[in-house]
C-alpha atoms as a PDB file:
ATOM      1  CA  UNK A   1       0.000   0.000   0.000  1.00  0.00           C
ATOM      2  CA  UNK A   2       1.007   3.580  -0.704  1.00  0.00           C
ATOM      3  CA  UNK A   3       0.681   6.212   1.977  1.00  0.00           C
ATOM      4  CA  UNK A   4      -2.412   8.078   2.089  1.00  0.00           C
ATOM      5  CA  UNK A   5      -1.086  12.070   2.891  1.00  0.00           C
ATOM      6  CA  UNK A   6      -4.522  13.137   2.666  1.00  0.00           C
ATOM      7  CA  UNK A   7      -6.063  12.080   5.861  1.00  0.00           C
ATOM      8  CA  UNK A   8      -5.131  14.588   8.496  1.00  0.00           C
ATOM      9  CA  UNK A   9      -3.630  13.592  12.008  1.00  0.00           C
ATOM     10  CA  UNK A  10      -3.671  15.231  15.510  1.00  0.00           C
ATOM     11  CA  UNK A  11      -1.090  14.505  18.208  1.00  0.00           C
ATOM     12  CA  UNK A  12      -1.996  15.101  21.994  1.00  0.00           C
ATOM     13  CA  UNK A  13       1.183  16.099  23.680  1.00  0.00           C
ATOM     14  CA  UNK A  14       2.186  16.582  27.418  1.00  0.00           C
ATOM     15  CA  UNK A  15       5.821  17.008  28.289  1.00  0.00           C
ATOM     16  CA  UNK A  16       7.141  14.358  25.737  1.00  0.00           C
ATOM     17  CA  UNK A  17      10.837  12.817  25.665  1.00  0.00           C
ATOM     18  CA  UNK A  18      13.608  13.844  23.446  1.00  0.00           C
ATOM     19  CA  UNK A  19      12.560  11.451  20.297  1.00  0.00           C
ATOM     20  CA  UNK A  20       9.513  13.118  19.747  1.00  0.00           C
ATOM     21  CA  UNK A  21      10.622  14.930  16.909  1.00  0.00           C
ATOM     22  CA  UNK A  22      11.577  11.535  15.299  1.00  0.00           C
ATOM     23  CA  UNK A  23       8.557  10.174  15.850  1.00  0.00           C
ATOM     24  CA  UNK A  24       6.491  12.957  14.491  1.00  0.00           C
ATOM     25  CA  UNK A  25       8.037  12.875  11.464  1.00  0.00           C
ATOM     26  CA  UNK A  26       7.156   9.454  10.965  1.00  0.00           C
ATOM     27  CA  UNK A  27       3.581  10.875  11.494  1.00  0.00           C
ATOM     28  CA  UNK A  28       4.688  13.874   9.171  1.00  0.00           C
ATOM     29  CA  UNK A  29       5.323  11.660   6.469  1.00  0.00           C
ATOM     30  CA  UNK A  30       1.766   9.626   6.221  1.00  0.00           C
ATOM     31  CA  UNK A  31      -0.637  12.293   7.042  1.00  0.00           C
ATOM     32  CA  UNK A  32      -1.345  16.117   6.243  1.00  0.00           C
ATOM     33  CA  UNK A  33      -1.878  18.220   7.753  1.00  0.00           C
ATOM     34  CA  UNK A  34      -1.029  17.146  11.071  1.00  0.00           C
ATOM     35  CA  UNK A  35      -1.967  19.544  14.547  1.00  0.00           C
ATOM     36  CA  UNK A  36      -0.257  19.396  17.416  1.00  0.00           C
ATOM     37  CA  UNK A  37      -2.202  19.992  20.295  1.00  0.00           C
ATOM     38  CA  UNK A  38       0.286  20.635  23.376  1.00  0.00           C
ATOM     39  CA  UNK A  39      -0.782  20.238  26.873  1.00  0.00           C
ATOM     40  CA  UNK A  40       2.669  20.797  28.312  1.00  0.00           C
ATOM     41  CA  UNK A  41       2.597  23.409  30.947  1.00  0.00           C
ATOM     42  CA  UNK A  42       6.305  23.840  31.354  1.00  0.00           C
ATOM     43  CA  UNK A  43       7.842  26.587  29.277  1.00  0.00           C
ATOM     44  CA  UNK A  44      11.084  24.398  27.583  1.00  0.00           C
ATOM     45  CA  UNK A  45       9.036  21.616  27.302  1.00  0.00           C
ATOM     46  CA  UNK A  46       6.335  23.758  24.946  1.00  0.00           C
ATOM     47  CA  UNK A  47       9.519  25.303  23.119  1.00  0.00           C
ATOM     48  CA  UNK A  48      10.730  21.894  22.750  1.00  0.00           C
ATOM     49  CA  UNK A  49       7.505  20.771  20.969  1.00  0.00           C
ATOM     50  CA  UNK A  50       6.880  23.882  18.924  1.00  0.00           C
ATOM     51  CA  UNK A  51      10.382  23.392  17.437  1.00  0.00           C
ATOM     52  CA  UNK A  52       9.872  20.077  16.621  1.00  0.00           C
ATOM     53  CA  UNK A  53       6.291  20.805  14.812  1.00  0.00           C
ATOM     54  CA  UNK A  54       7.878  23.253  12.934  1.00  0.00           C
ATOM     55  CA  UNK A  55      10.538  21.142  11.756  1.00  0.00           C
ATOM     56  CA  UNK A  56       8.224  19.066  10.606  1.00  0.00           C
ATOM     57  CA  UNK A  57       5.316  21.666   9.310  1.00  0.00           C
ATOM     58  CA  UNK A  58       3.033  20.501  11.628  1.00  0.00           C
ATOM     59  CA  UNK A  59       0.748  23.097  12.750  1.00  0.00           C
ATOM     60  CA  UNK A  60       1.173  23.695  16.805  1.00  0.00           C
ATOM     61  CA  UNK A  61      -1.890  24.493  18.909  1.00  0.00           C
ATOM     62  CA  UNK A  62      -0.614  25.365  22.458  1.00  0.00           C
ATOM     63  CA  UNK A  63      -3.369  24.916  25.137  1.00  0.00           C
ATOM     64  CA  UNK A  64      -3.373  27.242  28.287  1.00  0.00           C
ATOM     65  CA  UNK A  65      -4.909  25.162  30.740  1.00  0.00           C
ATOM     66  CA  UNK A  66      -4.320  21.292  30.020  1.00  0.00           C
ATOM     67  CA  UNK A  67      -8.140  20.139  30.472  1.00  0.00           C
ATOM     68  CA  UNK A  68      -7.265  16.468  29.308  1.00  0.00           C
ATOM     69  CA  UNK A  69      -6.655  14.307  25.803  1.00  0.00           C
ATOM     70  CA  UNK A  70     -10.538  14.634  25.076  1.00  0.00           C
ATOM     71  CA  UNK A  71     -10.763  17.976  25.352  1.00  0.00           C
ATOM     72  CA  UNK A  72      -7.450  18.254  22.740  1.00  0.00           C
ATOM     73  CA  UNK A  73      -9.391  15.710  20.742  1.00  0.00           C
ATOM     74  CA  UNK A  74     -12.365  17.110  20.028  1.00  0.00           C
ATOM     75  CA  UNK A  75     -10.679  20.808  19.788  1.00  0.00           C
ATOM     76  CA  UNK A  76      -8.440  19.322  16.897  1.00  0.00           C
ATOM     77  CA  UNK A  77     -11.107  17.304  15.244  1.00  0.00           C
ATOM     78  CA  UNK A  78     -13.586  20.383  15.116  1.00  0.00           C
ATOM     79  CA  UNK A  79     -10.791  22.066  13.439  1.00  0.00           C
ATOM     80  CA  UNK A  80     -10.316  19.430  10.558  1.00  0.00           C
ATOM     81  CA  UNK A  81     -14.072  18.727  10.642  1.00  0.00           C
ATOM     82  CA  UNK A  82     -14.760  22.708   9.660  1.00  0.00           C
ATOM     83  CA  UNK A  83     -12.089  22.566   7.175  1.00  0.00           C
ATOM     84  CA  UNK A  84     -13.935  19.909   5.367  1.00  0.00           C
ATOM     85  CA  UNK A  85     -11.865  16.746   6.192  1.00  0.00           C
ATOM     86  CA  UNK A  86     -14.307  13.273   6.306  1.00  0.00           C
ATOM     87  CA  UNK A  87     -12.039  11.272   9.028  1.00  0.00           C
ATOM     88  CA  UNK A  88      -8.549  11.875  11.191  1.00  0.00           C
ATOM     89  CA  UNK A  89      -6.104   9.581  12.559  1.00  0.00           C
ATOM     90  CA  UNK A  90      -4.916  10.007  16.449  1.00  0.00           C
ATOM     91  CA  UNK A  91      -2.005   9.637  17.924  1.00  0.00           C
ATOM     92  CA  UNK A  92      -0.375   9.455  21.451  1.00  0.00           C
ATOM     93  CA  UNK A  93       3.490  11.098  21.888  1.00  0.00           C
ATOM     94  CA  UNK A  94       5.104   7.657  21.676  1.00  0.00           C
ATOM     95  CA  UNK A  95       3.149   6.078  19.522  1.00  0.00           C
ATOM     96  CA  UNK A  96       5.591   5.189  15.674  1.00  0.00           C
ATOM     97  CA  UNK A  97       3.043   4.447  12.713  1.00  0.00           C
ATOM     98  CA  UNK A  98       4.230   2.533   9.676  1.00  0.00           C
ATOM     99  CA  UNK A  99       4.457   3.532   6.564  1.00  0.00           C
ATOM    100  CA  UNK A 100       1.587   2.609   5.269  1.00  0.00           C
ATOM    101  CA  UNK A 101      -0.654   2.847   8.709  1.00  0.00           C
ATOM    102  CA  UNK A 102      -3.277   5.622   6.903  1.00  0.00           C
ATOM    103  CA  UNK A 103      -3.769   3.513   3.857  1.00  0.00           C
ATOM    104  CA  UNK A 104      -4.770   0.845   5.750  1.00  0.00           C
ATOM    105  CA  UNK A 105      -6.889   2.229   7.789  1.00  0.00           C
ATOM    106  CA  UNK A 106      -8.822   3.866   5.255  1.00  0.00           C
ATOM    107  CA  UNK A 107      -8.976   0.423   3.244  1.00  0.00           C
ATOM    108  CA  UNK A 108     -11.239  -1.128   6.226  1.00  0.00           C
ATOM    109  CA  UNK A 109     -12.726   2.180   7.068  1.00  0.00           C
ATOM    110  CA  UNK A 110     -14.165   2.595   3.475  1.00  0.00           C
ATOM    111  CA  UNK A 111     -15.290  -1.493   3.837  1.00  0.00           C
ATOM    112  CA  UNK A 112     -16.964  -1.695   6.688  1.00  0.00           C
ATOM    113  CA  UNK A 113     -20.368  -0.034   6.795  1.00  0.00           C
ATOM    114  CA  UNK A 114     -21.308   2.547   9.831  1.00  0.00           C
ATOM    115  CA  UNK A 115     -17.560   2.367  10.523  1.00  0.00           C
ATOM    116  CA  UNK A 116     -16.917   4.918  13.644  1.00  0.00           C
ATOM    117  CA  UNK A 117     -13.209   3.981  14.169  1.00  0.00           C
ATOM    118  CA  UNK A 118     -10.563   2.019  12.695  1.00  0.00           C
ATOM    119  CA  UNK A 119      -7.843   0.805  14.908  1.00  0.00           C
ATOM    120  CA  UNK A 120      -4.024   0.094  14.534  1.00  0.00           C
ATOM    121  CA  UNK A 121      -2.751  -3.354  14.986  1.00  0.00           C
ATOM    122  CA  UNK A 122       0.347  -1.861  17.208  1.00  0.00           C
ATOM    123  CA  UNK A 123       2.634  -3.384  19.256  1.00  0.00           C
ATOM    124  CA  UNK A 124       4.458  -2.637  22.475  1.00  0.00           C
ATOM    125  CA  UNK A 125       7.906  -0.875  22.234  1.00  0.00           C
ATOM    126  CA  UNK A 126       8.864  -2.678  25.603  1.00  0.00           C
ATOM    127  CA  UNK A 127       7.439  -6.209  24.073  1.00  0.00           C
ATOM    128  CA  UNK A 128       7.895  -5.706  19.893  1.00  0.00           C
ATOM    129  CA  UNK A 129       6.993  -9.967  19.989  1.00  0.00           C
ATOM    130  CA  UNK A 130       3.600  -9.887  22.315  1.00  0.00           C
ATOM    131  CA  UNK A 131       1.134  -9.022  19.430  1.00  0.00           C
ATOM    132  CA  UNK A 132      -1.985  -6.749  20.555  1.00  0.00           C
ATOM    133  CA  UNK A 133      -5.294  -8.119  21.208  1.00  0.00           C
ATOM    134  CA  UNK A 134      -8.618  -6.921  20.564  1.00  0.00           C
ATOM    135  CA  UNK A 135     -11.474  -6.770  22.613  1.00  0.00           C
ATOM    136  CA  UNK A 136     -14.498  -8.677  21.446  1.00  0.00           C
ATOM    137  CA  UNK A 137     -17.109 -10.330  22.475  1.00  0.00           C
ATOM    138  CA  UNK A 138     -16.692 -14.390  23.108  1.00  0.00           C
ATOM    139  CA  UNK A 139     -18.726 -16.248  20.119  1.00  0.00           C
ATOM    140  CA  UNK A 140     -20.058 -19.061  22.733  1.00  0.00           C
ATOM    141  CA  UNK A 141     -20.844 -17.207  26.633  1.00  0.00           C
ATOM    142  CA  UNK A 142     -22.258 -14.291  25.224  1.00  0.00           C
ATOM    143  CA  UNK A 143     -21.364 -12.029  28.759  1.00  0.00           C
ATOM    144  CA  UNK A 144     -17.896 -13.536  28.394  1.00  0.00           C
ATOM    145  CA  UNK A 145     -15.056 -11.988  26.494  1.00  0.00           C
ATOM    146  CA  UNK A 146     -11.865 -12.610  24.619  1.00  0.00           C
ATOM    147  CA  UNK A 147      -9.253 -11.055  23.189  1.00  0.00           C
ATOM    148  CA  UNK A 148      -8.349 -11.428  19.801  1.00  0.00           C
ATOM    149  CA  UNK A 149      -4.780 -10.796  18.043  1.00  0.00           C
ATOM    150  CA  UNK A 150      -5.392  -8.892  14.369  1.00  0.00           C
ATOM    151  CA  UNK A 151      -3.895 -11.623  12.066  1.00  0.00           C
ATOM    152  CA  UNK A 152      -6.998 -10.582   9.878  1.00  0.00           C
ATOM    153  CA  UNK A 153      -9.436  -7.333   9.896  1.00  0.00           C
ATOM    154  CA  UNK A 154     -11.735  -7.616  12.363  1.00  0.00           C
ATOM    155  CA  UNK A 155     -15.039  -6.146  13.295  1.00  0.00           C
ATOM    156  CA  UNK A 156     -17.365  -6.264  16.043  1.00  0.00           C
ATOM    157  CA  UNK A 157     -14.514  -5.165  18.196  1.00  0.00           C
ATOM    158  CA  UNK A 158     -15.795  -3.594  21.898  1.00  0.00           C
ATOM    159  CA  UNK A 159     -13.286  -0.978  22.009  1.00  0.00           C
ATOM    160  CA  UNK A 160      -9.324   0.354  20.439  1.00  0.00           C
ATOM    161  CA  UNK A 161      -7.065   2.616  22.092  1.00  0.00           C
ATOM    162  CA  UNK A 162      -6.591   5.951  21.048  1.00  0.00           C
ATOM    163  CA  UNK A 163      -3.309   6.202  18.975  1.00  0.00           C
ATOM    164  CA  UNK A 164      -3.112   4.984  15.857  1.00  0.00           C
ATOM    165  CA  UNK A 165      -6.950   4.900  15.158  1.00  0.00           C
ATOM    166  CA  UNK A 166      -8.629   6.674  12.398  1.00  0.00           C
ATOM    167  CA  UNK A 167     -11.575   8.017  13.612  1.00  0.00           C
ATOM    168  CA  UNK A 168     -14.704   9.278  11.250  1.00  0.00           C
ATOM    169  CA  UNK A 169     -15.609  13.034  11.830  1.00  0.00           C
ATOM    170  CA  UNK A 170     -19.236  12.659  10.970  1.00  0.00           C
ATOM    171  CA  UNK A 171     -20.016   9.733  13.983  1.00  0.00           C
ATOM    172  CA  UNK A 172     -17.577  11.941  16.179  1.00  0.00           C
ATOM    173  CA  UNK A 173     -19.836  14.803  15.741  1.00  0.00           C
ATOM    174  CA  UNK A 174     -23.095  12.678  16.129  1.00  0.00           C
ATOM    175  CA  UNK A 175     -22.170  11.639  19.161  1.00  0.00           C
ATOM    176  CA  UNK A 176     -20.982  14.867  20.402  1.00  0.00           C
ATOM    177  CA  UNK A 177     -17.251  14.228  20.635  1.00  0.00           C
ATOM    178  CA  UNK A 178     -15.038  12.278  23.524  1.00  0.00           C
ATOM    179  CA  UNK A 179     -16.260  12.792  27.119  1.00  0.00           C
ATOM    180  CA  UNK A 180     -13.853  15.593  28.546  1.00  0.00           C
ATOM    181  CA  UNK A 181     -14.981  14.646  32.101  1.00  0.00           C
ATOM    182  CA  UNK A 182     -12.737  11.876  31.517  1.00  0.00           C
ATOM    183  CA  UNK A 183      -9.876  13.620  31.050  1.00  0.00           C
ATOM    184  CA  UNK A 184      -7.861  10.690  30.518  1.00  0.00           C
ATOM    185  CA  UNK A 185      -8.190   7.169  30.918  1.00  0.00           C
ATOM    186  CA  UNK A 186     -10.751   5.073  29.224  1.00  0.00           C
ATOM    187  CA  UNK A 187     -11.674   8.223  27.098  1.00  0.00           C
ATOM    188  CA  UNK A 188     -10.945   6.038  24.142  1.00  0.00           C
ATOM    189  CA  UNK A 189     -13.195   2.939  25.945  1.00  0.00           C
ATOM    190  CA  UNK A 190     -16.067   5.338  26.839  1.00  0.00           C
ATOM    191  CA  UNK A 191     -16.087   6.938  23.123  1.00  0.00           C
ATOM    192  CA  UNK A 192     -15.887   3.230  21.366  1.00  0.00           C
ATOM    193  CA  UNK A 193     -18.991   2.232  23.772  1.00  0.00           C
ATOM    194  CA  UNK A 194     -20.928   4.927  22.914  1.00  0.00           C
ATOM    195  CA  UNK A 195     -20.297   4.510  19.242  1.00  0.00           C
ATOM    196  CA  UNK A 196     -21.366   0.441  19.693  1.00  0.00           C
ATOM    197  CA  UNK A 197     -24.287   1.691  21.456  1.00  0.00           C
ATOM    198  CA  UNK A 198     -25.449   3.935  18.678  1.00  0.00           C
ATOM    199  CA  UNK A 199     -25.434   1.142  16.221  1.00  0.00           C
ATOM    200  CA  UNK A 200     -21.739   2.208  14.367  1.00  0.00           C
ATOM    201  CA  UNK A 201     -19.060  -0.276  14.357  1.00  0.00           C
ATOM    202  CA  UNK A 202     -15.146  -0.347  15.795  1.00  0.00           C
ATOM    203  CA  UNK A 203     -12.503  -2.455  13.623  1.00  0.00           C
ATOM    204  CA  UNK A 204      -9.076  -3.265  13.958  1.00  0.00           C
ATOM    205  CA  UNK A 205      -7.072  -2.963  10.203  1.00  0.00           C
ATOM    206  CA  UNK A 206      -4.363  -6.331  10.383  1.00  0.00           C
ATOM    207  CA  UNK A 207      -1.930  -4.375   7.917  1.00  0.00           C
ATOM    208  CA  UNK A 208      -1.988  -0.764   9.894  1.00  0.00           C
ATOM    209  CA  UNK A 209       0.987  -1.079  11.469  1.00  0.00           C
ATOM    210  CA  UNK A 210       1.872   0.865  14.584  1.00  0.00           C
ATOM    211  CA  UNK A 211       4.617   0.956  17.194  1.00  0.00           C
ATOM    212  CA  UNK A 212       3.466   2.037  20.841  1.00  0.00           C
ATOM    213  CA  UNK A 213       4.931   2.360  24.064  1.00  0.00           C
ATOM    214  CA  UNK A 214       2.161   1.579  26.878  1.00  0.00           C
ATOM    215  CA  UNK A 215       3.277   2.681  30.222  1.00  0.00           C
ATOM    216  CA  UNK A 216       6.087   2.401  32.051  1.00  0.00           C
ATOM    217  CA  UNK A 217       5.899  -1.007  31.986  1.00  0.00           C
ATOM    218  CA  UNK A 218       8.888  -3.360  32.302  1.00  0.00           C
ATOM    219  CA  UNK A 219       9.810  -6.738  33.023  1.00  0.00           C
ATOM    220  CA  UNK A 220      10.255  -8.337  36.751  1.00  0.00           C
ATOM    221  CA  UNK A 221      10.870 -11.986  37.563  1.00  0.00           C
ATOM    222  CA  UNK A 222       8.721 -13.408  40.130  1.00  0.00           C
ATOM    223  CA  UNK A 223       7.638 -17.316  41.140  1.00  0.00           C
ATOM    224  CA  UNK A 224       9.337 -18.498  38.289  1.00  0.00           C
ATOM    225  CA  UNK A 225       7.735 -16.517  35.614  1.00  0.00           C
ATOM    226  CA  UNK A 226       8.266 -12.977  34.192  1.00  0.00           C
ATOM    227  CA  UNK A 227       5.605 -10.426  34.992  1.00  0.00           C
ATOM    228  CA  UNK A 228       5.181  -6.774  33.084  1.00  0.00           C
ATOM    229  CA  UNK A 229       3.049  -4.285  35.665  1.00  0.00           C
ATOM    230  CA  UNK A 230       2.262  -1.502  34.734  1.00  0.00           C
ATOM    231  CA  UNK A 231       3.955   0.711  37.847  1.00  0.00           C
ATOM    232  CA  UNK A 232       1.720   3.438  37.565  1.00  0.00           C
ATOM    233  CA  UNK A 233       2.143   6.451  40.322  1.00  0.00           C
ATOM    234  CA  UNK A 234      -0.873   6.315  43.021  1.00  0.00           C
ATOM    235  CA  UNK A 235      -2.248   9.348  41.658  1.00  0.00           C
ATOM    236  CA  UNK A 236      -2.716   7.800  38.111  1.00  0.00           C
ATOM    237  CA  UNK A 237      -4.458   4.927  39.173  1.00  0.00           C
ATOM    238  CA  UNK A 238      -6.651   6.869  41.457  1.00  0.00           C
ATOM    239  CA  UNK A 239      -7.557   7.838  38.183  1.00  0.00           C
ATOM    240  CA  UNK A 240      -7.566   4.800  36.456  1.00  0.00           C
ATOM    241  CA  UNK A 241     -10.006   3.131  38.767  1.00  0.00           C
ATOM    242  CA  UNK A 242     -12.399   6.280  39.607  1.00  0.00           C
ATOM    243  CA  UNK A 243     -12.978   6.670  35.431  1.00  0.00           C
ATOM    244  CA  UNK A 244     -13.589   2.505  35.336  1.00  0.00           C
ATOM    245  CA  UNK A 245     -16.314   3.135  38.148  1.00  0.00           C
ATOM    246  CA  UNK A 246     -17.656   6.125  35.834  1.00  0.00           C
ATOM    247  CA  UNK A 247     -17.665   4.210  32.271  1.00  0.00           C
ATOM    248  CA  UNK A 248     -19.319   1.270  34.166  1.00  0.00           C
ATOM    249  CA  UNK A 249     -21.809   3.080  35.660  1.00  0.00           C
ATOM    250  CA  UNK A 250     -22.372   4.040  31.896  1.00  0.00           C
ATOM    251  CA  UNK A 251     -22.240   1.218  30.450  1.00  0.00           C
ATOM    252  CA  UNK A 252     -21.731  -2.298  32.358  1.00  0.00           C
ATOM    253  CA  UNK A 253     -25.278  -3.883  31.904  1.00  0.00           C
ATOM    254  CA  UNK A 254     -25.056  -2.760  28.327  1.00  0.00           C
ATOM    255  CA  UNK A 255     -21.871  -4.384  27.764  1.00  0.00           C
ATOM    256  CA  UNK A 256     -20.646  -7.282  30.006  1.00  0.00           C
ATOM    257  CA  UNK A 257     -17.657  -8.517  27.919  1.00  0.00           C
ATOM    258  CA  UNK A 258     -16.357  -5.521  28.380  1.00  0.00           C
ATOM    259  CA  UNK A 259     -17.442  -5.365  32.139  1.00  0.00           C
ATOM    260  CA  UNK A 260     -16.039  -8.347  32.536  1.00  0.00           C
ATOM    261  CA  UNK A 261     -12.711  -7.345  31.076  1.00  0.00           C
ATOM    262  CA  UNK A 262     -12.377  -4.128  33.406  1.00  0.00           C
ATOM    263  CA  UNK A 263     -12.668  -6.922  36.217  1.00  0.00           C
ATOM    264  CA  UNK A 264     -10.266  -8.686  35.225  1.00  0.00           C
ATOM    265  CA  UNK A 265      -7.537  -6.567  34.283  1.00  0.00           C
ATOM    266  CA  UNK A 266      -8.257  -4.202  37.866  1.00  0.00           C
ATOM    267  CA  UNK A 267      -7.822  -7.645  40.060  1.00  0.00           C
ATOM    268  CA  UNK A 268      -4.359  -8.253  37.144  1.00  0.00           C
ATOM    269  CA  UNK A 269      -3.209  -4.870  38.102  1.00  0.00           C
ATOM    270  CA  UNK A 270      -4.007  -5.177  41.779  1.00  0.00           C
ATOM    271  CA  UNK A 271      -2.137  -8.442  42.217  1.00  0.00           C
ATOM    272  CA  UNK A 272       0.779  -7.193  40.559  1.00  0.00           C
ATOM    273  CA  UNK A 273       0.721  -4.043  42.380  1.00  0.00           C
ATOM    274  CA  UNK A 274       0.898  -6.363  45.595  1.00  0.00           C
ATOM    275  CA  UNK A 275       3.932  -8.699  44.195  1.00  0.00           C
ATOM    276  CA  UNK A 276       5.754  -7.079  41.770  1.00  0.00           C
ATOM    277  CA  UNK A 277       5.380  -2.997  42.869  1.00  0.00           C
ATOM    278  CA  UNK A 278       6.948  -0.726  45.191  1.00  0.00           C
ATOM    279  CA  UNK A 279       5.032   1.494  47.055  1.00  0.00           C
ATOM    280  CA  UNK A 280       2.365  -0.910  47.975  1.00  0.00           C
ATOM    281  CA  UNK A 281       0.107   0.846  49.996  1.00  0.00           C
ATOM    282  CA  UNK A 282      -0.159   4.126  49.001  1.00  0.00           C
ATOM    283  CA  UNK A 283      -1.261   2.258  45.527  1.00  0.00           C
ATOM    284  CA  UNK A 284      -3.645   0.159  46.650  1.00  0.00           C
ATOM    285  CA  UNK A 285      -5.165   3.012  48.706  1.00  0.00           C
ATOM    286  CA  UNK A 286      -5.516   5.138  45.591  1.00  0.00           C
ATOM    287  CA  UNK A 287      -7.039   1.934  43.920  1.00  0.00           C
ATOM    288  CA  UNK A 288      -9.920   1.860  46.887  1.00  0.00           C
ATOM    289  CA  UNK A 289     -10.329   5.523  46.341  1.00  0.00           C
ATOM    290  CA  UNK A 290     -10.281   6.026  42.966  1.00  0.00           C
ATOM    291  CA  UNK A 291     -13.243   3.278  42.957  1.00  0.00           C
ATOM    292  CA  UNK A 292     -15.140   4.724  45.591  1.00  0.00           C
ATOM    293  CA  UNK A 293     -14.880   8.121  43.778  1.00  0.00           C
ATOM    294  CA  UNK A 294     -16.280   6.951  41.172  1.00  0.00           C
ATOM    295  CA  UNK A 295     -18.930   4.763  42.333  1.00  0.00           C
ATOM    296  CA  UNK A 296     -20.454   7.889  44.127  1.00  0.00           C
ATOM    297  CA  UNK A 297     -20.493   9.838  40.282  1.00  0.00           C
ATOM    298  CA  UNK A 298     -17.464  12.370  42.074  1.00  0.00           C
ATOM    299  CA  UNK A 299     -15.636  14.101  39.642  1.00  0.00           C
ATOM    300  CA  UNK A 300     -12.334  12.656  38.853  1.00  0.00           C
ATOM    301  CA  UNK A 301      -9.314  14.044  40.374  1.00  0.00           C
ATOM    302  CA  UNK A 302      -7.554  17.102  38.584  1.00  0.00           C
ATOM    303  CA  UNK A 303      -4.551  16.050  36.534  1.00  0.00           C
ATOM    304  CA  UNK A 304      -2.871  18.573  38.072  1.00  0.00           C
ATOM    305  CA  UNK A 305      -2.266  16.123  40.851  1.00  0.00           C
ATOM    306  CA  UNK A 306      -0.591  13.444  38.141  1.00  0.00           C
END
């Protein structure tokens, strides 16, 4: 496949690391135009991005207050959406698309009917052989789930992350753009819900190719096995949990495989919180708060705090 430079692309930023500029040009290179949408509040680290957008004629959209990677979303897709663009591809800092990521995106976006997003088949910098899996419902216990790796297009898929994913501007303004209450995590979840909800679809393209770094993940040996947590600071996963609490509220009788899935992965990131973390119980405290937050509808915490 050829590259596809006519799809636009927006990049949320916030503080990135010095091979940003790298990676944007790899962005650079398979979309236009591309906005950067920078919710860096120190000073060198907004000079640092603004000279690395211009390096790459992206166009650079500072933010004043950083009110979260929905808000930047829908800010940047309103922008595109005016200036007549039909769909936009997302992307996260870290996040490395191949070369021909938009092309295949756009091949499943144009084949799938009531498509609302298209997402990358991407891999983890920290684990380049672990291929991604895919949320889906489980073809035999209907409230059941699996996870599915993209060695074909699928469809029916519950939810994709954020970066790499081309999204289509007409079912993001139907359903009134990603929840900014969110701020942060499960913004992409919530938004993929809502979109299965309204009757669109979410698919994963097997040939859209992306590189992505999830975390600060990294290995640790334990009971005879290796185990990758997450090590997430309290305050993030005060976060984390509260915004699970809030989607579920939202949307956990509608969809129990993905219920289901939340379960699972909290009691996977609470166990290895408890054998493989530091800092034990200031995280798990921020675990029980974050859910109790959220279970009472309490607005998340401010990322100031993060």
């Amino acid at each position: 496949m050829n590259p596809t430079p006519s799809i636009p692309a927006v990049v949320v930023t916030y503080h990135p690391d010095a091979g940003f500029g790298d990676r944007l040009a790899a962005i650079a290179r398979i979309a236009a135009p591309v906005l950067v949408v920078d919710n860096s509040a120190d000073p060198a680290a907004r000079a640092a991005v603004s000279a690395a957008a211009t390096r790459h004629r992206a166009d650079y959209r500072p933010q004043a207050v950083n009110r979260g990677i929905g808000a930047a979303l829908n800010l940047a897709f309103a922008e595109l959406a005016a200036a007549g663009f039909s769909a936009a591809l997302a992307f996260d800092q870290d996040s490395v698309p191949a070369p021909d990521l938009a092309s295949a995106l756009a091949a499943v976006h144009a084949a799938v009917p009531r498509c609302a997003a298209v997402g990358a088949n991407w891999t983890d910098a920290a684990r380049p052989d672990e291929p991604s899996r895919h949320l889906q419902r489980h073809p035999t216990w209907r409230s059941a789930f699996t996870r599915t790796a993209s060695e074909r297009d699928l469809t029916a898929v519950l939810c994709v992350i954020t970066s790499g994913t081309m999204f289509d501007l007409a079912v993001w303004r139907a359903l009134g753009g990603f929840a900014e209450d969110l701020q942060l995590d499960l913004v992409d979840s919530e938004y993929c819900l809502r979109a299965r909800a309204a009757g669109f679809e979410i698919a994963v393209a097997a040939a859209g190719k992306l590189e992505h770094r999830r975390g600060a993940k990294r290995a640790v040996r334990r009971f005879g096995r290796t185990w990758w947590p997450a090590f997430m600071p309290p305050a993030r996963l005060r976060l984390l949990f509260h915004n699970r609490m809030l989607v579920g509220r939202k949307f956990g009788l509608r969809f129990p495989p993905w219920a289901a899935f939340e379960c699972a992965f909290a009691l996977k990131i609470l166990t290895e919180i408890c054998l493989c973390e530091d800092r034990t119980a200031a995280k798990l405290g921020a675990c029980v708060r974050g859910t109790w937050e959220g279970l009472l509808g309490r607005p998340p915490p401010p990322l100031s705090s993060l």
